[in-house]
N, C-alpha and C. Protein backbone atom coordinates (compact mmCIF):
# COMPACT_ATOMS: atom_id res chain seq x y z
N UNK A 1 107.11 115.08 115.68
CA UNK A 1 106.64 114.54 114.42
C UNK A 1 106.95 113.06 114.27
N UNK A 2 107.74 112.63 114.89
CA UNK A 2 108.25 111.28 115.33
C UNK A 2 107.07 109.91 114.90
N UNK A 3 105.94 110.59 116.32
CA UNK A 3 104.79 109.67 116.21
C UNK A 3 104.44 109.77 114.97
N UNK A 4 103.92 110.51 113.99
CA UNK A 4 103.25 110.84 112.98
C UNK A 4 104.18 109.51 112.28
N UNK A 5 105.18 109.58 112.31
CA UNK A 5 105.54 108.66 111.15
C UNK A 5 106.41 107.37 111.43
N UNK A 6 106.05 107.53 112.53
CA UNK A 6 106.48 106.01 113.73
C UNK A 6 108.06 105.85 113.17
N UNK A 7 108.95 106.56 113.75
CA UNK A 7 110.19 106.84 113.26
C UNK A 7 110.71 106.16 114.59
N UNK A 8 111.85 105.33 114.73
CA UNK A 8 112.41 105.35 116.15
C UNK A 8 113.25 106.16 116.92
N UNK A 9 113.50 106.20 118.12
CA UNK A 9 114.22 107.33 118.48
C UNK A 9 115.91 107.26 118.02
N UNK A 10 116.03 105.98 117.86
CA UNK A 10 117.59 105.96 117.61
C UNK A 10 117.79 106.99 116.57
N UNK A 11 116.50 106.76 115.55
CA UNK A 11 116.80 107.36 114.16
C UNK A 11 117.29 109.25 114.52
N UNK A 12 115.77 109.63 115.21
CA UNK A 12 116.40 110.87 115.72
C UNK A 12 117.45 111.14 116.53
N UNK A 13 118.57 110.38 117.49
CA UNK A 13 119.29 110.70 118.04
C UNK A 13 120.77 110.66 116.78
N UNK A 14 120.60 109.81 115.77
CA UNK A 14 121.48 109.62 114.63
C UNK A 14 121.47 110.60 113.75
N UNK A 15 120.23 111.54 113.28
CA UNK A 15 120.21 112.67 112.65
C UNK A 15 120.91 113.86 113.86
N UNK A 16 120.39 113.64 115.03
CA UNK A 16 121.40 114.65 115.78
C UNK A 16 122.84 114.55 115.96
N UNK A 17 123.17 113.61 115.83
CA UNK A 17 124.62 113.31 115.87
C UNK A 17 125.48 113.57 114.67
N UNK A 18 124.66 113.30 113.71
CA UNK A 18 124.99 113.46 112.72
C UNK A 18 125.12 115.24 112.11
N UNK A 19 124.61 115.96 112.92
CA UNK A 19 124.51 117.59 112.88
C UNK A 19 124.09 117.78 111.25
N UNK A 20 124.78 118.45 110.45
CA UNK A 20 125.09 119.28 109.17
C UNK A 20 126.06 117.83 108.25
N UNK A 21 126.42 116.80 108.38
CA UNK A 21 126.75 116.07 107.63
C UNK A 21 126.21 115.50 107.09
N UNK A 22 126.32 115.89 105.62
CA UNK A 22 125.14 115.10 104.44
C UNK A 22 125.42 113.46 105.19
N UNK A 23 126.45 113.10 104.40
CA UNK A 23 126.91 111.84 104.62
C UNK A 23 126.23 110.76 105.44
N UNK A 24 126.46 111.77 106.53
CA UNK A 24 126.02 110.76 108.18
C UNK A 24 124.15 110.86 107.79
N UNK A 25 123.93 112.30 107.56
CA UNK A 25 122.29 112.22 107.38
C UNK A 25 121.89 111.10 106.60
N UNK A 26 122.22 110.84 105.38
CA UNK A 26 122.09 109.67 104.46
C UNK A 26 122.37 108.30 105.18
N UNK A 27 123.29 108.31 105.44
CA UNK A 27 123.71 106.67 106.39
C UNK A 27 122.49 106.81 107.14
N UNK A 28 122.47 107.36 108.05
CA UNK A 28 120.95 107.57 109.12
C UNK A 28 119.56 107.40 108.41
N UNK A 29 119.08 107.96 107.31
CA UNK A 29 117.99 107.64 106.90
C UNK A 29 117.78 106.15 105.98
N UNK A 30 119.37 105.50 105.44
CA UNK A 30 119.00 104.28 105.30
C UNK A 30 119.33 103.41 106.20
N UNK A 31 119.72 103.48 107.40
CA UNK A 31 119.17 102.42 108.35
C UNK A 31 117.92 102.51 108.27
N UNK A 32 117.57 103.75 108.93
CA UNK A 32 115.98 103.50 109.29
C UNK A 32 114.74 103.27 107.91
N UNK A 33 115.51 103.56 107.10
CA UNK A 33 114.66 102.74 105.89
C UNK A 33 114.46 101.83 105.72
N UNK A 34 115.12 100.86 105.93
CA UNK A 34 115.55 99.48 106.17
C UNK A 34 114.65 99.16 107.28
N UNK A 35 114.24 99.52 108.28
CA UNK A 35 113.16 99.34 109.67
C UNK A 35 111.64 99.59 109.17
N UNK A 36 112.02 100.98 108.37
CA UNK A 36 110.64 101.29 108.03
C UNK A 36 109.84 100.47 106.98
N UNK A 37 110.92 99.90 106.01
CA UNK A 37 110.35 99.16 105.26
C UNK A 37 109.72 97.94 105.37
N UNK A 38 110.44 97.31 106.27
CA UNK A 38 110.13 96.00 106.87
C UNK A 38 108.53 96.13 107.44
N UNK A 39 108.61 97.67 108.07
CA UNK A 39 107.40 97.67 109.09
C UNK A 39 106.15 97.68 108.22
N UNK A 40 106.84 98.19 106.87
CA UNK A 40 105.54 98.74 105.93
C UNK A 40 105.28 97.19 104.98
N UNK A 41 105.88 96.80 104.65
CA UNK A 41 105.85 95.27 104.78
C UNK A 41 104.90 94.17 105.31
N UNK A 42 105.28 94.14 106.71
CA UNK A 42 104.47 93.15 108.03
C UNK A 42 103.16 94.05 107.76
N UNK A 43 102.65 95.31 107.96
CA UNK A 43 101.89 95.63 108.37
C UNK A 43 100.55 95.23 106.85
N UNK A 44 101.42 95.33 105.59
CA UNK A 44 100.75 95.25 104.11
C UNK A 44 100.33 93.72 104.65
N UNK A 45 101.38 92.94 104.82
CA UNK A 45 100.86 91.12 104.98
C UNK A 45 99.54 90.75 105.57
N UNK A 46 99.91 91.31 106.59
CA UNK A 46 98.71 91.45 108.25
C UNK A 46 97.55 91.50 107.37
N UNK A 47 97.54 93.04 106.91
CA UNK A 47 96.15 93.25 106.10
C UNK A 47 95.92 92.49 105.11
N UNK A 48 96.58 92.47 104.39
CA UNK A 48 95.61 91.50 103.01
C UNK A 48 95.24 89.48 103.52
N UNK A 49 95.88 89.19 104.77
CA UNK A 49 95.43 88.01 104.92
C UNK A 49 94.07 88.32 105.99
N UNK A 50 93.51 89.73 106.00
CA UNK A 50 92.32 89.78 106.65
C UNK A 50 91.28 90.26 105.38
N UNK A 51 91.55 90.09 104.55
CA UNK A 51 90.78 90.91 103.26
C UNK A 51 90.25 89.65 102.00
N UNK A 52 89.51 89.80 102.03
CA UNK A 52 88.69 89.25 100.69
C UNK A 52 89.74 89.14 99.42
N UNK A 53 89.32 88.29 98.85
CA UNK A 53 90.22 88.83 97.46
C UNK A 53 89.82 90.12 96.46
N UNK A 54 88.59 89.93 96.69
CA UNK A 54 88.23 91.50 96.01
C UNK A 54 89.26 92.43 96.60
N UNK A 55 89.02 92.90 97.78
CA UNK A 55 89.78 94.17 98.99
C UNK A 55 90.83 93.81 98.75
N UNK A 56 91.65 92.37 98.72
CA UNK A 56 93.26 92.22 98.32
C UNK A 56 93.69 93.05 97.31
N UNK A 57 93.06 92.47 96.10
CA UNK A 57 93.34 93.19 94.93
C UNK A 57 92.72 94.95 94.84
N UNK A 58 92.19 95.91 95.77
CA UNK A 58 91.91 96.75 95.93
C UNK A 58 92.86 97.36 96.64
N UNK A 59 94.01 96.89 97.66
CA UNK A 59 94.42 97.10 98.58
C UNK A 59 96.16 96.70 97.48
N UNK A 60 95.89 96.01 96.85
CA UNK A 60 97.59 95.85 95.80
C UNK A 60 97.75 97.00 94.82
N UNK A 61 96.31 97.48 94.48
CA UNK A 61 96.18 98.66 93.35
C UNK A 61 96.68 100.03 94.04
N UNK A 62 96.39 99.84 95.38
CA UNK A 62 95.91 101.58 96.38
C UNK A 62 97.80 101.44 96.63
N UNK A 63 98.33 100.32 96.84
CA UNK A 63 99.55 100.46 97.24
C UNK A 63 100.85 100.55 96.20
N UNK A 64 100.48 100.20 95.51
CA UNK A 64 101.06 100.86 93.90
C UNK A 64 100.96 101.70 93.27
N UNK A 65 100.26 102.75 93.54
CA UNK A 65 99.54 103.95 93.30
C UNK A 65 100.43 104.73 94.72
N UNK A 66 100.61 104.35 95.67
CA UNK A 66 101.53 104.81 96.98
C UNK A 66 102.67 104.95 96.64
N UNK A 67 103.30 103.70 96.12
CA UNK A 67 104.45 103.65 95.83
C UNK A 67 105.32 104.62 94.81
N UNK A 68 104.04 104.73 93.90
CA UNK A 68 104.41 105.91 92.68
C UNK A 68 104.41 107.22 93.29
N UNK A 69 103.36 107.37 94.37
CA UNK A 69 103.63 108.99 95.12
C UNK A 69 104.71 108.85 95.46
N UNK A 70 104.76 108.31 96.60
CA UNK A 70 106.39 108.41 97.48
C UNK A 70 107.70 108.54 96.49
N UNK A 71 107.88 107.46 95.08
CA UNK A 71 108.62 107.76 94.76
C UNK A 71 108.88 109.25 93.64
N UNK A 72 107.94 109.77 93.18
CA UNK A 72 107.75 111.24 92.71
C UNK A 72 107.58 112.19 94.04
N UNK A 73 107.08 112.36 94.88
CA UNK A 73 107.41 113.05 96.14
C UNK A 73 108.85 112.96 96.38
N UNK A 74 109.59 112.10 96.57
CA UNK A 74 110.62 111.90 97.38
C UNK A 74 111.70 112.16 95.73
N UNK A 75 111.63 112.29 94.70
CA UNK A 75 112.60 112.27 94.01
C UNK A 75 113.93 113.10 93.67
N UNK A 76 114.75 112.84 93.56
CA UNK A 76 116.17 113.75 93.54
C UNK A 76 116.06 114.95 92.92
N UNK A 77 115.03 115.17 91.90
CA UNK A 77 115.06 116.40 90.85
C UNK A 77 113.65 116.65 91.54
N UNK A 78 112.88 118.04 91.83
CA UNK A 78 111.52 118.27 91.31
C UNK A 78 111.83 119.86 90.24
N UNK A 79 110.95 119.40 89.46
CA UNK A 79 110.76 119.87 88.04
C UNK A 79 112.31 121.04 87.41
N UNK A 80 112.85 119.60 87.51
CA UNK A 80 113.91 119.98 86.71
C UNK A 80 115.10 120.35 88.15
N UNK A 81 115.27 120.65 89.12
CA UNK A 81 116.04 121.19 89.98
C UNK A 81 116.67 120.09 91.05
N UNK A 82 117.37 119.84 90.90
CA UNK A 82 118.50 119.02 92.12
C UNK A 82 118.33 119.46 93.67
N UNK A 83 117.34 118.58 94.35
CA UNK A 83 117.73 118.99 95.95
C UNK A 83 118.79 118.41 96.51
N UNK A 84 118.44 119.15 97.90
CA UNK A 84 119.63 118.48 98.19
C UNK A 84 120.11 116.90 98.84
N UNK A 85 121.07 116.19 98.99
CA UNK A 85 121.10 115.07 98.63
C UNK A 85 120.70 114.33 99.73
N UNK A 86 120.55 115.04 101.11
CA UNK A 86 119.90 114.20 102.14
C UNK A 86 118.24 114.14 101.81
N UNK A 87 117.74 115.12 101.35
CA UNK A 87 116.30 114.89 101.14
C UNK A 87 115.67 113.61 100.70
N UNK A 88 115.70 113.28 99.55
CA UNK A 88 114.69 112.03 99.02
C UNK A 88 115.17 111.34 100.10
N UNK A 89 116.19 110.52 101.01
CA UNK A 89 116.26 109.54 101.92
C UNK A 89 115.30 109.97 102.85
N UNK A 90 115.33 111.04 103.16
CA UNK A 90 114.99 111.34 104.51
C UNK A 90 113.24 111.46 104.17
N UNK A 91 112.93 111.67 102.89
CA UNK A 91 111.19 111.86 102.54
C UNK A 91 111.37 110.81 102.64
N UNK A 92 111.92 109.29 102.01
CA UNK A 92 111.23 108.03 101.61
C UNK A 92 110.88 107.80 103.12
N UNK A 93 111.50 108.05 104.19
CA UNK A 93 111.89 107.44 105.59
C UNK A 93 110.51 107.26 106.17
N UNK A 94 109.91 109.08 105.73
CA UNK A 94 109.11 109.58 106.62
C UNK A 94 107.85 108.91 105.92
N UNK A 95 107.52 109.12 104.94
CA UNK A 95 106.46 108.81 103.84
C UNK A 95 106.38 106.42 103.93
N UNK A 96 107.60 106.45 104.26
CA UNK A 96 107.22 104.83 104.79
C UNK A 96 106.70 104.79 105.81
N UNK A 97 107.22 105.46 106.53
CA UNK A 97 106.69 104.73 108.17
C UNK A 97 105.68 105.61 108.29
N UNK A 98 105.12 106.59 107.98
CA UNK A 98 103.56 107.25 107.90
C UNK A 98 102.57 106.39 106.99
N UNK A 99 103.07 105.12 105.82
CA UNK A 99 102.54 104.71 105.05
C UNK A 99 102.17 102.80 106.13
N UNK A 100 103.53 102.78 107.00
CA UNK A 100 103.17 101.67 107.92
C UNK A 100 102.30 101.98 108.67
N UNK A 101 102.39 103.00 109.70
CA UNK A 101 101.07 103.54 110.63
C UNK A 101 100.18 103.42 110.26
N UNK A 102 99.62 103.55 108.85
CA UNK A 102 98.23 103.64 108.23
C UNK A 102 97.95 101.92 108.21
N UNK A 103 98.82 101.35 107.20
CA UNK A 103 98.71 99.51 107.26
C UNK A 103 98.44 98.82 108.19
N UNK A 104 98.98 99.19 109.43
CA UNK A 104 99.32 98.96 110.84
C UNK A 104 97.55 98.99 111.37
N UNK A 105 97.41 100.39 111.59
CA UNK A 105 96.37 100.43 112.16
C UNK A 105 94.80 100.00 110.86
N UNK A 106 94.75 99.99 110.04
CA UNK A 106 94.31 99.26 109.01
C UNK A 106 94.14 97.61 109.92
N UNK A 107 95.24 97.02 109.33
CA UNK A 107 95.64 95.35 109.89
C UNK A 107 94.24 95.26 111.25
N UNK A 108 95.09 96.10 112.42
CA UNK A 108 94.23 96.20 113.45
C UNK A 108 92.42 96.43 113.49
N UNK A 109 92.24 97.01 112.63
CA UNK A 109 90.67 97.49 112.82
C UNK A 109 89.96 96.22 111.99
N UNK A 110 91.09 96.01 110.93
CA UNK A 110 90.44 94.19 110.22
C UNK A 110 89.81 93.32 110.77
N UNK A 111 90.98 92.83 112.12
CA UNK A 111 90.60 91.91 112.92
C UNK A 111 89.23 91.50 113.48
């Protein structure tokens, strides 16, 4: 599932190491948050300096509208109930770098 969400391998060898420890799971998914974000980032830039200003501003709306999924997807409570505490890190992780892949290859087909 890796590819799907362009995760690096360190990240998975750090969730393995990390076994059953919330703790370590959390440390592990914000490094790689920190990677993923960046990536989701470069890849948003790329695209909107290949885009019209119309498509810019089409492309600032679609990604704010993203941002609100991921962060209701990924949130600490769903409807009313406490998960558990590695989850939302580990959704934002996946839901970024599946959200870079898309920007990414977006950017690319611009060109």
């Amino acid at each position: 599932m890796s590819h799907v969400y362009g995760l690096r391998p360190s990240y998975g060898a750090c969730l393995s190491k990390a076994s059953d420890d919330t703790a370590a799971i959390v440390a592990c998914a914000r490094a790689e948050l920190v990677y993923q974000d960046k990536r989701l980032n470069d890849a948003y830039a790329a695209l909107m300096v290949r885009l019209d200003p119309e498509r810019q501003a089409k492309l600032k709306a679609e990604e704010l509208r993203w941002i609100q999924f991921r962060n209701n997807r990924c949130a600490n409570t769903i409807d009313g109930l406490q998960i558990p505490e590695y989850q939302a890190p580990t959704c934002r992780v996946e839901e970024s770098g599946r959200q870079a892949n898309l920007l990414e290859l977006r950017a690319r087909l611009a060109e």
